[in-house]
Protein backbone atom coordinates (compact mmCIF):
# COMPACT_ATOMS: atom_id res chain seq x y z
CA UNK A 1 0.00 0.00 0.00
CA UNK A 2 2.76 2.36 0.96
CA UNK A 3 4.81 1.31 -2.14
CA UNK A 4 1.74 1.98 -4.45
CA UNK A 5 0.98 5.35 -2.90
CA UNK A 6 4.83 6.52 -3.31
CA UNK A 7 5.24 5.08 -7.01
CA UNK A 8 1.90 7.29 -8.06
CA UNK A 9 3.44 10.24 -6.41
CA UNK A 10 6.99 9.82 -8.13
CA UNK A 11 4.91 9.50 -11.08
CA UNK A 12 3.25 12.86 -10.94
CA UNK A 13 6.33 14.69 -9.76
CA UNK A 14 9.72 14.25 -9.90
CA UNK A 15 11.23 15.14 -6.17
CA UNK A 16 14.91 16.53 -5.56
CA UNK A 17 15.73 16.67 -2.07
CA UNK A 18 19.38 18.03 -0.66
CA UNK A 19 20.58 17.55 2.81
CA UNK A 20 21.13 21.20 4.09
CA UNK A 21 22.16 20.28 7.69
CA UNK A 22 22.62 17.42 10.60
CA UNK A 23 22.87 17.66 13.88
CA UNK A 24 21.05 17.27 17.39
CA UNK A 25 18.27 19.29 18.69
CA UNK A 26 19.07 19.09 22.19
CA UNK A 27 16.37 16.32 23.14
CA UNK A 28 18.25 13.34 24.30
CA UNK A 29 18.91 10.25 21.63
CA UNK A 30 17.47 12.67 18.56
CA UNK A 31 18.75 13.68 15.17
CA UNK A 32 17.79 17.00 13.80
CA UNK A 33 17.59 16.74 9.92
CA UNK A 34 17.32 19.74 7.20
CA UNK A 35 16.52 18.97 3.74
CA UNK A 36 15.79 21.37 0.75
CA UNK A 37 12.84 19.70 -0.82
CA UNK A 38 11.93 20.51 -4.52
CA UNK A 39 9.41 19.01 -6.88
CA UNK A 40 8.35 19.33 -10.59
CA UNK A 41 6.17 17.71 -12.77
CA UNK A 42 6.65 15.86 -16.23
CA UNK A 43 7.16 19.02 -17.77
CA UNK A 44 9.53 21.02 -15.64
CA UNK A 45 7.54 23.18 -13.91
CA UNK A 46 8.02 24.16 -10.25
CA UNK A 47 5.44 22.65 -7.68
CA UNK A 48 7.08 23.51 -4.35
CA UNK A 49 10.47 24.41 -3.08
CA UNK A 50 10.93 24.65 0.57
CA UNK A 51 13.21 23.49 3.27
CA UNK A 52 11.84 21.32 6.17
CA UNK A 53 13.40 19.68 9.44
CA UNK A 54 13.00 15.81 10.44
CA UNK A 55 13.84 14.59 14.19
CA UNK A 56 14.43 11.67 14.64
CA UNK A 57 14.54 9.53 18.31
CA UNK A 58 16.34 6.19 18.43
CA UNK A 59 16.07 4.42 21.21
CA UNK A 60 16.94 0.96 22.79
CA UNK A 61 15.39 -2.25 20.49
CA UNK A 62 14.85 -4.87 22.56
């Protein structure tokens, strides 16, 4: 399902995304990430462009 919803949306778009910066945000076992996201469509034209941060928390697997 998740495979089918991502292959449509590659489909329609075609995504560029650039690591801007790593790092921690302070909370214990996280990982601050900054990407530059971009996406156009079949024919080159601009859909979004914007930068966004992911945090991510590993912990202890058990």
């Amino acid at each position: 399902m998740v495979r089918a919803y991502w292959a449509q949306q590659f489909a329609a778009g075609h995504p560029l995304v650039r690591l801007e910066g790593l790092g921690s945000d302070g909370l214990a076992g996280a990982v601050a990430v900054t990407v530059r996201l971009g996406v156009r469509d079949a024919s080159g034209e601009r859909w979004a462009r914007e930068t966004v941060e992911h945090v991510y928390r590993f912990g202890r697997v058990i």
